[in-house]
C-alpha atoms as a PDB file:
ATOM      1  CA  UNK A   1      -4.480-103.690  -5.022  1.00  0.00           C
ATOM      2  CA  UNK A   2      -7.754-104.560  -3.355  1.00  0.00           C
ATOM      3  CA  UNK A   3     -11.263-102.168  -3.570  1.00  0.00           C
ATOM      4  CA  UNK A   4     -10.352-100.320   0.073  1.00  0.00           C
ATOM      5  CA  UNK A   5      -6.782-100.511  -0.545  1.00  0.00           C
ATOM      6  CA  UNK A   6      -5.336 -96.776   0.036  1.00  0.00           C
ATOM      7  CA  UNK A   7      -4.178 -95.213  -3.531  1.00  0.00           C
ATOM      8  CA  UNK A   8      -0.256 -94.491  -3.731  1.00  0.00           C
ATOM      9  CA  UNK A   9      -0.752 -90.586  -3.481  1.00  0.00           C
ATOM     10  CA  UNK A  10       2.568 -89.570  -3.997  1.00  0.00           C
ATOM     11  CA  UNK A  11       2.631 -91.824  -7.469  1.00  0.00           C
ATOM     12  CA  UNK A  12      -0.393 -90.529  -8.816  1.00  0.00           C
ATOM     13  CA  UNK A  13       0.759 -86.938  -8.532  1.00  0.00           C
ATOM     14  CA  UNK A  14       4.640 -87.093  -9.728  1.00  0.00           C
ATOM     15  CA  UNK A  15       5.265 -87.099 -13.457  1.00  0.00           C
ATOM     16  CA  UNK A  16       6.444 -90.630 -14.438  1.00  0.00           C
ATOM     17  CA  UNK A  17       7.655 -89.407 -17.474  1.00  0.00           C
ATOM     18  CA  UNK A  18       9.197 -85.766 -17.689  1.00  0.00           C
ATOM     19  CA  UNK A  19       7.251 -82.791 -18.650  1.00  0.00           C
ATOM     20  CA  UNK A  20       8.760 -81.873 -21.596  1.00  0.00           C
ATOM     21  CA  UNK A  21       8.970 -85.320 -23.191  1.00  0.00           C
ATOM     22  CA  UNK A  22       4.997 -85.279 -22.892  1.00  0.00           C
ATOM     23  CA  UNK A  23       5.039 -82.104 -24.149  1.00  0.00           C
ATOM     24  CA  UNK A  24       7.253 -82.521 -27.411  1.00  0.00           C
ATOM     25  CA  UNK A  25       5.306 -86.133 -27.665  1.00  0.00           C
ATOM     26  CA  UNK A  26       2.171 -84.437 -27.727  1.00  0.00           C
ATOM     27  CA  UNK A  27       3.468 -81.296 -30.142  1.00  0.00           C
ATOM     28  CA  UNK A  28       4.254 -83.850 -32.442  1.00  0.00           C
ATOM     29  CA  UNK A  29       0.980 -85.924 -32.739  1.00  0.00           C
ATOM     30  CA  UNK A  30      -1.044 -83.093 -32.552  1.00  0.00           C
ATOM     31  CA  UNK A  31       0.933 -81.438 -35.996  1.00  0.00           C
ATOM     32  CA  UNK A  32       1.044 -85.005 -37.206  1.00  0.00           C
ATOM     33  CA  UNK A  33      -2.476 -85.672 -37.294  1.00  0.00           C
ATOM     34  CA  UNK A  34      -3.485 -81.964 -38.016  1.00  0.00           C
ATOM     35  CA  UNK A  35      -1.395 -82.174 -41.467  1.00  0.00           C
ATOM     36  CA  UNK A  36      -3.159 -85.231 -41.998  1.00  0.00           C
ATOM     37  CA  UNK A  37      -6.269 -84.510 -41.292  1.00  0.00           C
ATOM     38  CA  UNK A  38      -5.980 -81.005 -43.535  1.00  0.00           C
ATOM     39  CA  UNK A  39      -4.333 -83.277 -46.338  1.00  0.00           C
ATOM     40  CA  UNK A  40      -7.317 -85.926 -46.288  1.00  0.00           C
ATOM     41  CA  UNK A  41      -9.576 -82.732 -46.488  1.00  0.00           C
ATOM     42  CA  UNK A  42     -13.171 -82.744 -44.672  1.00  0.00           C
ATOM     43  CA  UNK A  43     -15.580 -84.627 -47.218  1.00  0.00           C
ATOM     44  CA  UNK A  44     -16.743 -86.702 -44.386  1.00  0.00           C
ATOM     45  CA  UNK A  45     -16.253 -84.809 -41.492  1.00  0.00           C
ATOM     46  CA  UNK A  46     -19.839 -83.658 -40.656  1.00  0.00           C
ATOM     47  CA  UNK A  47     -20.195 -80.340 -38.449  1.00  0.00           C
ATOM     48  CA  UNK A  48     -17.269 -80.550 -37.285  1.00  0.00           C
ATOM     49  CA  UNK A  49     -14.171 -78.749 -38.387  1.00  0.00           C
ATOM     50  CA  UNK A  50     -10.650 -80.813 -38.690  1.00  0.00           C
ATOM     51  CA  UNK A  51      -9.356 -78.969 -35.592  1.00  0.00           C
ATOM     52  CA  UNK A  52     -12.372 -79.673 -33.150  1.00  0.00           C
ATOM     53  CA  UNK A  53     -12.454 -83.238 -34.459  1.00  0.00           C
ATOM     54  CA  UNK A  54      -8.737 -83.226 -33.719  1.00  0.00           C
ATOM     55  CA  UNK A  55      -9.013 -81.432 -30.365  1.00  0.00           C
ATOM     56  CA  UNK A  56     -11.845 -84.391 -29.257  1.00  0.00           C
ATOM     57  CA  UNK A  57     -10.162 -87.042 -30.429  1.00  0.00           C
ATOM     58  CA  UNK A  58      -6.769 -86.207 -28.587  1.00  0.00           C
ATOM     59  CA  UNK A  59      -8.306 -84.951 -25.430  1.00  0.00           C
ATOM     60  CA  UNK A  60     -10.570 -88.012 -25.556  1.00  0.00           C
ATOM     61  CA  UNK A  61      -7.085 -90.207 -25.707  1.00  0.00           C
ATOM     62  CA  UNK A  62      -5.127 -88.402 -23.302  1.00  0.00           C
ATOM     63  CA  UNK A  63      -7.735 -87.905 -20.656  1.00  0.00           C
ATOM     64  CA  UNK A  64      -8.724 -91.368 -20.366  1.00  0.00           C
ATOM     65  CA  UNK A  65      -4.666 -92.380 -19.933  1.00  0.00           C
ATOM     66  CA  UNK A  66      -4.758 -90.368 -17.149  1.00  0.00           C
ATOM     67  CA  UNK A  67      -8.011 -91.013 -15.789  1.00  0.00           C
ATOM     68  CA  UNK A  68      -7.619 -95.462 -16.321  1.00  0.00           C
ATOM     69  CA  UNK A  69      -3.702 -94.962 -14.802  1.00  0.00           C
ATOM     70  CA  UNK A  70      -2.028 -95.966 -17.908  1.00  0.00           C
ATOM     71  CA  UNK A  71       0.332 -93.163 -17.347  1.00  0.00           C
ATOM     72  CA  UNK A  72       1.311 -93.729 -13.913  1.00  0.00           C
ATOM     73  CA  UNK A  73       0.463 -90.109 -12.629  1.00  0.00           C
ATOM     74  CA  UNK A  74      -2.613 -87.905 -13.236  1.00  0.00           C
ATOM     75  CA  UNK A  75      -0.030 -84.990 -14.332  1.00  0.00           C
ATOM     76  CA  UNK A  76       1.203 -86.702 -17.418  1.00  0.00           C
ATOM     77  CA  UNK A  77      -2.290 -86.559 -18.321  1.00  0.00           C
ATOM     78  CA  UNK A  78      -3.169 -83.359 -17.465  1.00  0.00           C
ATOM     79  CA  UNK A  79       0.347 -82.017 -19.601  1.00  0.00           C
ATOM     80  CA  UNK A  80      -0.431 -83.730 -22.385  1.00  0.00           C
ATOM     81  CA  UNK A  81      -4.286 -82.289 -22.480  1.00  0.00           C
ATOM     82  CA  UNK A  82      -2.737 -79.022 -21.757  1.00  0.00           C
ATOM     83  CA  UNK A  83      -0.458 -79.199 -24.921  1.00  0.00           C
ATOM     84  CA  UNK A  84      -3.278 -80.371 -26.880  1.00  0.00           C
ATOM     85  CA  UNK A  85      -5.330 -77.077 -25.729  1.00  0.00           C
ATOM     86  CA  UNK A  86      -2.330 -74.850 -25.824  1.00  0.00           C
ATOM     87  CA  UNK A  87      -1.758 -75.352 -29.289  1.00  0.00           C
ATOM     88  CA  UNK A  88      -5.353 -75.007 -30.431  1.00  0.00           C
ATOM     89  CA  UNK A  89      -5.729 -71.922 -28.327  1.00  0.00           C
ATOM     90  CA  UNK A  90      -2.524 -70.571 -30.577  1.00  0.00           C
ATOM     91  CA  UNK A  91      -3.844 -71.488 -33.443  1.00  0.00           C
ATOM     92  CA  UNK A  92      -6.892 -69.725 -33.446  1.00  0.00           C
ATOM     93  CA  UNK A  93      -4.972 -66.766 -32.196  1.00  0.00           C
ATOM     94  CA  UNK A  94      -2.245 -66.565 -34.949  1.00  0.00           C
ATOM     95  CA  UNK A  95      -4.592 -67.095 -37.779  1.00  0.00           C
ATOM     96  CA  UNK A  96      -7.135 -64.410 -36.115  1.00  0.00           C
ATOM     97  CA  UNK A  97      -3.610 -61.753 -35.447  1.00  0.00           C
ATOM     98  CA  UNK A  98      -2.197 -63.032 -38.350  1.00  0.00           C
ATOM     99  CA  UNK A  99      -4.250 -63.185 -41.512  1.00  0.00           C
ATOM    100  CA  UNK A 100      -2.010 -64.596 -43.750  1.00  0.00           C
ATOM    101  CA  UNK A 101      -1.070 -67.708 -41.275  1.00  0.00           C
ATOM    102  CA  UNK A 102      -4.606 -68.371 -41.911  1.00  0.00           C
ATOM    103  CA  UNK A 103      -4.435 -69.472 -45.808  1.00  0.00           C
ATOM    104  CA  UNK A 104      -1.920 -72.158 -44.258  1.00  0.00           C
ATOM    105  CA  UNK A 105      -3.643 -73.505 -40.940  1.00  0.00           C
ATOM    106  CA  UNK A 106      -7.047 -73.066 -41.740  1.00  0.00           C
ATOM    107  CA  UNK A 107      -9.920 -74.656 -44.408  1.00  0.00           C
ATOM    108  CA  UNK A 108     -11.744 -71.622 -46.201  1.00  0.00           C
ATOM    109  CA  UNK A 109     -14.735 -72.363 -48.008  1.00  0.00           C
ATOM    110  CA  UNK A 110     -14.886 -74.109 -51.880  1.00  0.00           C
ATOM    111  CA  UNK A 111     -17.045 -72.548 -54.286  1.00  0.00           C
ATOM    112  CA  UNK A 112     -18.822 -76.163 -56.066  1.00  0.00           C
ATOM    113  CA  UNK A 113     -21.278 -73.999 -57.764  1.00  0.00           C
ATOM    114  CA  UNK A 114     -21.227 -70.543 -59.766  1.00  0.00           C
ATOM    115  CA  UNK A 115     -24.489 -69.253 -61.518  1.00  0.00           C
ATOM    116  CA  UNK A 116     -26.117 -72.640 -61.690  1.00  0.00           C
ATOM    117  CA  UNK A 117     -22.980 -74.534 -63.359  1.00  0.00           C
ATOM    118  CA  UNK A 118     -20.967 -76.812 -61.887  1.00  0.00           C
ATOM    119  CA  UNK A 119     -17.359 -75.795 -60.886  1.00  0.00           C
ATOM    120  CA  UNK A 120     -15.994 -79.599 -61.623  1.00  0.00           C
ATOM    121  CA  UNK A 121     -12.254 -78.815 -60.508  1.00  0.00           C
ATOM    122  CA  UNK A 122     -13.312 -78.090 -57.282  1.00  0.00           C
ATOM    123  CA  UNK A 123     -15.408 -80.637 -56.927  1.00  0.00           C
ATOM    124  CA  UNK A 124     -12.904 -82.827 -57.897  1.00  0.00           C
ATOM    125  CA  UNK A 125     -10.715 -81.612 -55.591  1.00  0.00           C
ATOM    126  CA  UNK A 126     -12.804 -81.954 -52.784  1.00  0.00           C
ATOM    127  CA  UNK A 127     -14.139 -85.458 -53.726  1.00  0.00           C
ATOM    128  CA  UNK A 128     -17.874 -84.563 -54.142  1.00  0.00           C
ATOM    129  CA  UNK A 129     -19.803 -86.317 -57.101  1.00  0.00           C
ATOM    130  CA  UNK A 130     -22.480 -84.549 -59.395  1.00  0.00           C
ATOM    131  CA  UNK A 131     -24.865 -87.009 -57.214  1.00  0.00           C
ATOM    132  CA  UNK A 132     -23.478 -85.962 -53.106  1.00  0.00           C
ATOM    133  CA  UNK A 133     -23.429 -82.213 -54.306  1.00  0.00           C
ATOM    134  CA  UNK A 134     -27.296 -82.590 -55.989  1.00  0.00           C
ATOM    135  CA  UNK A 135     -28.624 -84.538 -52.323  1.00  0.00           C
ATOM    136  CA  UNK A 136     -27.112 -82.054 -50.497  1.00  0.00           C
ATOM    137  CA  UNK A 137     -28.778 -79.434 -52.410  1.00  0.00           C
ATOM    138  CA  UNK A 138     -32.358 -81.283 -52.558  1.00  0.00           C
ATOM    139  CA  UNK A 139     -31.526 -81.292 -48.441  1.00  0.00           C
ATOM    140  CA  UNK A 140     -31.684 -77.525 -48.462  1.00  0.00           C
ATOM    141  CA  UNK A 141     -34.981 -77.373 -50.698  1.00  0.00           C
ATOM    142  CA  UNK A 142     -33.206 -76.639 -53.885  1.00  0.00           C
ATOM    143  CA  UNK A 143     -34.358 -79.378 -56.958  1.00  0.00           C
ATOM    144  CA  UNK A 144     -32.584 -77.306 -59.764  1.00  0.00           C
ATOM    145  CA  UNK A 145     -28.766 -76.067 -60.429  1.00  0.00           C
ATOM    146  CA  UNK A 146     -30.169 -72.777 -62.296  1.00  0.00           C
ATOM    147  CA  UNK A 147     -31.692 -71.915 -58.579  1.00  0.00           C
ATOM    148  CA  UNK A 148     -28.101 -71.806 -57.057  1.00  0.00           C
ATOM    149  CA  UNK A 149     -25.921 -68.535 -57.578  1.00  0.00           C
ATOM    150  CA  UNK A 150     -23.297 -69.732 -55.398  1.00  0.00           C
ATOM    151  CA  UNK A 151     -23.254 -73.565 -53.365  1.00  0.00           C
ATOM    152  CA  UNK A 152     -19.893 -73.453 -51.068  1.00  0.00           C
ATOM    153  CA  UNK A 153     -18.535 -77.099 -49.041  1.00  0.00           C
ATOM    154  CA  UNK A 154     -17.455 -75.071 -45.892  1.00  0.00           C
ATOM    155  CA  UNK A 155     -14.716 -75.554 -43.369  1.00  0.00           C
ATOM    156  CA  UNK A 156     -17.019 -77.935 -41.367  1.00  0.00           C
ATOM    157  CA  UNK A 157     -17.650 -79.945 -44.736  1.00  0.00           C
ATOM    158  CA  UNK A 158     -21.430 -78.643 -44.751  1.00  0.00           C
ATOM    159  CA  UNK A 159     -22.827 -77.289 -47.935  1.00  0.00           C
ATOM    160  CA  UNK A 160     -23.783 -73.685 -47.951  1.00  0.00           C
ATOM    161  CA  UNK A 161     -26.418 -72.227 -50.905  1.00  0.00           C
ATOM    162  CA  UNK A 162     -26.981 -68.789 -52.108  1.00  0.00           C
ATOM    163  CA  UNK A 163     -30.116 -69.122 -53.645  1.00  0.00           C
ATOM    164  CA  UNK A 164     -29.903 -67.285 -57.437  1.00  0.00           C
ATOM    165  CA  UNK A 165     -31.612 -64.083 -57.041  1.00  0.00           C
ATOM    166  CA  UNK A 166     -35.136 -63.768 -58.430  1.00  0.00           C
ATOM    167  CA  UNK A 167     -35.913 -61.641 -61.577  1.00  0.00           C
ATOM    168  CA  UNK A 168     -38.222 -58.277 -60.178  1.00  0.00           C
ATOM    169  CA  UNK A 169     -41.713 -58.414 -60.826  1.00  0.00           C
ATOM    170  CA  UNK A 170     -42.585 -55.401 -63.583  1.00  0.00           C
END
């Protein structure tokens, strides 16, 4: 098809593939690769949390099908993005209605430290050395582990620090 070539209107706009095929295609990665992603935990995920990392990364893949014509209408795109959203939108609702759900779909924070010491099964668990968890701490100004009453790797994978509270002056 040439530059000025008119587009094929009526195949851009039908569903090439049906609607619910995209949809149970795009139910299934998006579980697939949430499991995954909440199995591999979030060590190296930056400020992002697994879910908006998943969210981007999906959108990002189903958009540009639909946008470069690999499907071969603009709705398959737009069902699969709308699967991808629907079932982030639920998420975030269950686990907000239902508290419990929560403890299953969503990250809570790790406690790494506990009244300057070390809480080594959780770091072990969340693949942090003695030597990440002490840069991360020099990042947020602290030098020494007795300074820390509580250092928490957050949902986002960020360190958190609750500074150890200072003895009153007399």
């Amino acid at each position: 098809m040439g530059f000025f070539a008119s587009p094929d209107w009526s195949e851009m706009f039908s569903p090439a593939t049906p609607p619910l095929e995209i949809l149970i295609r795009g139910t299934v990665m998006y579980w697939f690769i949430f499991i995954l992603l909440r199995i591999a935990g979030r060590r190296n995920i930056g400020a992002l949390g697994v879910a908006d990392l998943l969210v981007v990364v999906l959108i990002a893949d189903a958009a540009q099908n639909g946008m470069s014509g690999e499907y071969v209408s603009i709705v398959d795109g737009m069902i699969l993005v709308g699967t991808i959203v629907g079932w982030t939108v639920f998420i975030d609702h269950a686990t907000y209605h239902i508290p419990p759900l929560a403890r299953f779909l969503s990250i809570d924070h790790v406690c790494l430290v506990r009244n300057g010491q070390l809480v080594r099964r959780n770091m072990r668990r969340e693949a942090i050395t003695h030597e990440d968890l002490m840069a991360e701490l020099r990042l947020k100004g602290v030098d020494d582990l007795a300074a820390v009453r509580r250092a928490y790797i957050e949902a986002d994978g960020t360190i958190s620090v609750l500074p150890a509270r200072s003895k009153p002056r007399q």
